[in-house]
N, C-alpha and C. Protein backbone atom coordinates (compact mmCIF):
# COMPACT_ATOMS: atom_id res chain seq x y z
N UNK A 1 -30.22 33.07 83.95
CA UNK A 1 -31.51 32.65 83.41
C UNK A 1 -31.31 31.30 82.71
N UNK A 2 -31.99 30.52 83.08
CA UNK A 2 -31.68 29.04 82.48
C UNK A 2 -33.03 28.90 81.19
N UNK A 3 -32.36 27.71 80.58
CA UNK A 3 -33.15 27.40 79.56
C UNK A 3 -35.06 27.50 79.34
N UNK A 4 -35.54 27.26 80.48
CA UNK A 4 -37.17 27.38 80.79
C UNK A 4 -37.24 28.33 81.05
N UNK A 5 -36.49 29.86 81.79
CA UNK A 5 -37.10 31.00 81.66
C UNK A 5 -36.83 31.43 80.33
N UNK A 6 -36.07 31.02 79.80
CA UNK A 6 -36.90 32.11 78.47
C UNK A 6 -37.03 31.63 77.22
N UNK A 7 -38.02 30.18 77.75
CA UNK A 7 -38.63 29.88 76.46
C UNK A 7 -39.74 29.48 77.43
N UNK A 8 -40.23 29.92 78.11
CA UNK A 8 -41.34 30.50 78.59
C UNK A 8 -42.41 29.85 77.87
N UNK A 9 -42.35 30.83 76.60
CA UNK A 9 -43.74 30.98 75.73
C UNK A 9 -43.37 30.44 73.80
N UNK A 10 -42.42 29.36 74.18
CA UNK A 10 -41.88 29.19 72.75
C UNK A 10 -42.23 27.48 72.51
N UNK A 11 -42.06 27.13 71.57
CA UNK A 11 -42.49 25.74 71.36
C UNK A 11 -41.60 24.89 70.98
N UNK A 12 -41.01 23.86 71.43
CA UNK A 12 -40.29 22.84 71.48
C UNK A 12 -40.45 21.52 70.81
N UNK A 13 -39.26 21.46 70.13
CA UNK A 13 -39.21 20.12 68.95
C UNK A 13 -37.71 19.56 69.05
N UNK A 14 -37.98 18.40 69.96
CA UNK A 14 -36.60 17.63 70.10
C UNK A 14 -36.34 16.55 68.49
N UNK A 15 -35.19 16.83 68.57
CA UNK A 15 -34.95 15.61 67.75
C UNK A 15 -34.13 14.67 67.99
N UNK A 16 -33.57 13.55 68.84
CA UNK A 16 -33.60 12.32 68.66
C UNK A 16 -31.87 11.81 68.43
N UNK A 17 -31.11 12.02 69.11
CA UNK A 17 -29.51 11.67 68.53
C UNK A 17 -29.69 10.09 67.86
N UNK A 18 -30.27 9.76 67.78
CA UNK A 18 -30.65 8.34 67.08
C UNK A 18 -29.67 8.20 66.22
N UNK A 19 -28.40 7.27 66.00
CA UNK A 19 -27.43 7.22 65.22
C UNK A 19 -28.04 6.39 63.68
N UNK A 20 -28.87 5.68 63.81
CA UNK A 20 -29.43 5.28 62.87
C UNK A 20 -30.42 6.14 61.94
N UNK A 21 -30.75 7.35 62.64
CA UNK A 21 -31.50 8.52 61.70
C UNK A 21 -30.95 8.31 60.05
N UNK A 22 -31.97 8.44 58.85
CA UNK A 22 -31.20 8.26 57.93
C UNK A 22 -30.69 9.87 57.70
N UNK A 23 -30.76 10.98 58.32
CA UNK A 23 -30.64 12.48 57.95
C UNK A 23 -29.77 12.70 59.10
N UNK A 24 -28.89 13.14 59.36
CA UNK A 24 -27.67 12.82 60.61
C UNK A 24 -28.00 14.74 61.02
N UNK A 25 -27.96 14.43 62.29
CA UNK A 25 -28.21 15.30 62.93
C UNK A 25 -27.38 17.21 62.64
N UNK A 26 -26.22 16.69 61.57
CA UNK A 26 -25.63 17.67 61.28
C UNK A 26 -26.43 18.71 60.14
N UNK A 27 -26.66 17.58 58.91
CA UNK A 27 -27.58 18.29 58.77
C UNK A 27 -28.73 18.73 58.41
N UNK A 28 -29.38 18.39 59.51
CA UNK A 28 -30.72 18.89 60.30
C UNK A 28 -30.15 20.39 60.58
N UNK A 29 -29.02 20.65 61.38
CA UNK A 29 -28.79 21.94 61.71
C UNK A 29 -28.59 22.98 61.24
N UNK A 30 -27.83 22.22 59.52
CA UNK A 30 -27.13 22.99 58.88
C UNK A 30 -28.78 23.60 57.72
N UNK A 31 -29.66 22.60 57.95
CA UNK A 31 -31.03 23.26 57.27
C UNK A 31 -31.49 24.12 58.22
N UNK A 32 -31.89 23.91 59.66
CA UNK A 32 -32.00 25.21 60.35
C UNK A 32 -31.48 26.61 60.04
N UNK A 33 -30.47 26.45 59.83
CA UNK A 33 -29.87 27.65 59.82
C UNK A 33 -30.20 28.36 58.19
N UNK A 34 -30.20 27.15 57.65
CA UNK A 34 -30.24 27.81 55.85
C UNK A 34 -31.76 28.29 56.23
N UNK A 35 -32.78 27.76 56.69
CA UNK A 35 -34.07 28.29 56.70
C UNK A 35 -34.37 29.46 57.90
N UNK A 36 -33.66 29.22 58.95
CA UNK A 36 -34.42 30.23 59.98
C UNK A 36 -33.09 31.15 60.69
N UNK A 37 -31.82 31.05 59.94
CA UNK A 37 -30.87 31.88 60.08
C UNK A 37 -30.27 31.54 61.66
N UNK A 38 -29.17 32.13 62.43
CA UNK A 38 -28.80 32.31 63.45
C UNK A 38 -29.69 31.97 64.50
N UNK A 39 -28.73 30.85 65.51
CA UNK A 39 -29.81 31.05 66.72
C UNK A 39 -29.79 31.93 67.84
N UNK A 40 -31.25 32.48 68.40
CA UNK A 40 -31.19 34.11 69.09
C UNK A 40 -32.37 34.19 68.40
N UNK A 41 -32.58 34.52 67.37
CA UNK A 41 -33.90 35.64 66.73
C UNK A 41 -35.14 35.10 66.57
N UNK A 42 -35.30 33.67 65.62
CA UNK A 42 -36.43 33.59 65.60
C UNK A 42 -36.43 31.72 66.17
N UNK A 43 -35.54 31.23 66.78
CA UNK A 43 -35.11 30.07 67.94
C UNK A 43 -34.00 29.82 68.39
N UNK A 44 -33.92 29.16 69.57
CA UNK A 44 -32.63 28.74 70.24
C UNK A 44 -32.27 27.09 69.94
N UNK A 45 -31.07 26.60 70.43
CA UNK A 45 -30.78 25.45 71.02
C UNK A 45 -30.59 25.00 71.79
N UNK A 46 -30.89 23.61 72.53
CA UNK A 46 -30.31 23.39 73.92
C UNK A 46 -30.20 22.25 73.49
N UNK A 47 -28.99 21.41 73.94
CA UNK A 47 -28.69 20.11 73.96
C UNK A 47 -28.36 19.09 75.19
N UNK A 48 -29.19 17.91 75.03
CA UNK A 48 -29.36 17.18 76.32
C UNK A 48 -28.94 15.83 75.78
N UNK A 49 -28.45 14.93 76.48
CA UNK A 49 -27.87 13.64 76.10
C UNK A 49 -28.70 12.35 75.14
N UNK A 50 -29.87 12.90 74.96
CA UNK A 50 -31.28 12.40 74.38
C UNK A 50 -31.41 12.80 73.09
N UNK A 51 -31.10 14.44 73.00
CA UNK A 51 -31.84 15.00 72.57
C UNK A 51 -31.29 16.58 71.52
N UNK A 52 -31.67 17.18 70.64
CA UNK A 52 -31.37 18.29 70.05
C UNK A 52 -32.10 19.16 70.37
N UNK A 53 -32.42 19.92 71.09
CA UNK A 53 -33.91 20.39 71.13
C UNK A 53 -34.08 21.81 70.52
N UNK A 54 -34.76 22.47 69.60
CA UNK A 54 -35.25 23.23 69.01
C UNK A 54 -36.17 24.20 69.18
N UNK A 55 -35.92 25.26 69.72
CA UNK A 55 -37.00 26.16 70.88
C UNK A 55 -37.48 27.60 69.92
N UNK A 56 -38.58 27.26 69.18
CA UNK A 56 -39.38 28.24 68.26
C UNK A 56 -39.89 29.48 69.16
N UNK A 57 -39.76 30.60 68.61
CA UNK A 57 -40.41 31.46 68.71
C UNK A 57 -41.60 31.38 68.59
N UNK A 58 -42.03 31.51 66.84
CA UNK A 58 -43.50 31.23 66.66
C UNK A 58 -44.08 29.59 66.15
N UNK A 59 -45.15 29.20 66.74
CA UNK A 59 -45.35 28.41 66.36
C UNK A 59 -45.25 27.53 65.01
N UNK A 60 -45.38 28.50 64.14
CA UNK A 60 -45.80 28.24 62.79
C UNK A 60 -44.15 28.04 62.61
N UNK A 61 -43.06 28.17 62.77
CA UNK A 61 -41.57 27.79 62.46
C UNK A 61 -41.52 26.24 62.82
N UNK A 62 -42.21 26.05 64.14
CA UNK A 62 -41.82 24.64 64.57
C UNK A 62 -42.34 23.98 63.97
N UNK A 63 -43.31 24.22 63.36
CA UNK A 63 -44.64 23.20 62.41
C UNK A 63 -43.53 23.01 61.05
N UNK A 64 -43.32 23.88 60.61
CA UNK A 64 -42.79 24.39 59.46
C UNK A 64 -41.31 23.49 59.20
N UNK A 65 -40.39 23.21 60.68
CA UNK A 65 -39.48 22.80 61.06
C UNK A 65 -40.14 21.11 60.46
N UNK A 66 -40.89 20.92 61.47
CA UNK A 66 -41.35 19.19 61.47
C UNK A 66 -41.57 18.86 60.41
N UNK A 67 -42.46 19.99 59.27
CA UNK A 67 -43.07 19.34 58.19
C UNK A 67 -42.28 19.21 56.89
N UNK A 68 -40.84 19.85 57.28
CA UNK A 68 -39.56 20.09 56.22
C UNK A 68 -39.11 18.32 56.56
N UNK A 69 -38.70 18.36 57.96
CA UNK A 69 -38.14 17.04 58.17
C UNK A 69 -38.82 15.79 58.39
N UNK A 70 -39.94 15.53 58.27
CA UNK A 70 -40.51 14.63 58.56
C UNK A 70 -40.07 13.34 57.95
N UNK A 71 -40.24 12.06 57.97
CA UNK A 71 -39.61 11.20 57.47
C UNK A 71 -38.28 10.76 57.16
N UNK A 72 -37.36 12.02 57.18
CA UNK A 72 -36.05 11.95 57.16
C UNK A 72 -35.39 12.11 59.26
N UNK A 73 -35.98 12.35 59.73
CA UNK A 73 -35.23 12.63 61.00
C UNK A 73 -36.81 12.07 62.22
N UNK A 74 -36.06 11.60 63.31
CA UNK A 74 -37.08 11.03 64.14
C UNK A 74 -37.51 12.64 65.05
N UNK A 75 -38.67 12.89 65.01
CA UNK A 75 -39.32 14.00 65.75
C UNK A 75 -40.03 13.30 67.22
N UNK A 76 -39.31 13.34 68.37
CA UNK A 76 -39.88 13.10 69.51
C UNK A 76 -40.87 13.55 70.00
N UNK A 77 -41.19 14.78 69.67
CA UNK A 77 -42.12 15.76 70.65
C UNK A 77 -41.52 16.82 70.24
N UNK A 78 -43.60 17.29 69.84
CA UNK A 78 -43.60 19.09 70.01
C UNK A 78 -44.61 19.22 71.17
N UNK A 79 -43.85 20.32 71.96
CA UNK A 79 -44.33 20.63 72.95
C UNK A 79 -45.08 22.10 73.11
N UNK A 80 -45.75 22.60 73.42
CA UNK A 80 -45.93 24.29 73.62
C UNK A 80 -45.89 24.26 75.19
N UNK A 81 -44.17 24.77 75.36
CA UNK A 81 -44.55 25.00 76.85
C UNK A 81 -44.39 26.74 77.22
């Protein structure tokens, strides 16, 4: 099962390997985890040469996600796919 079957119905928030980010991508992750615990339960990760990408369960996490980091980390796109 690859990455699009089973986020199906989950919502997507890339963030940006941008080396110039002033919030370095580490941690961005390491707040993921302090806020939404292990990934599996309530999102996954997938990583693409672009990109961090961040695959919510419920919507309201990914919102929640963006509106923690905003200004500190570049947010490419939220998606609901």
């Amino acid at each position: 099962m690859n990455i699009k079957e089973k986020t199906s119905t989950w919502t997507v928030v890339r963030v940006s390997w941008n080396l110039d980010s002033p919030t370095p991508w580490n941690q961005v992750t390491a707040r993921a985890l302090e806020q939404f615990g292990l990934p599996g339960d309530r999102y996954i990760t997938n990583l693409t040469q672009e990109f961090m990408e961040y695959h919510f369960r419920d919507p309201h996490d990914a919102t929640l996600f963006v509106l923690e980091h905003s200004g500190n980390i570049e947010i490419e796109t939220v998606i609901p796919i």
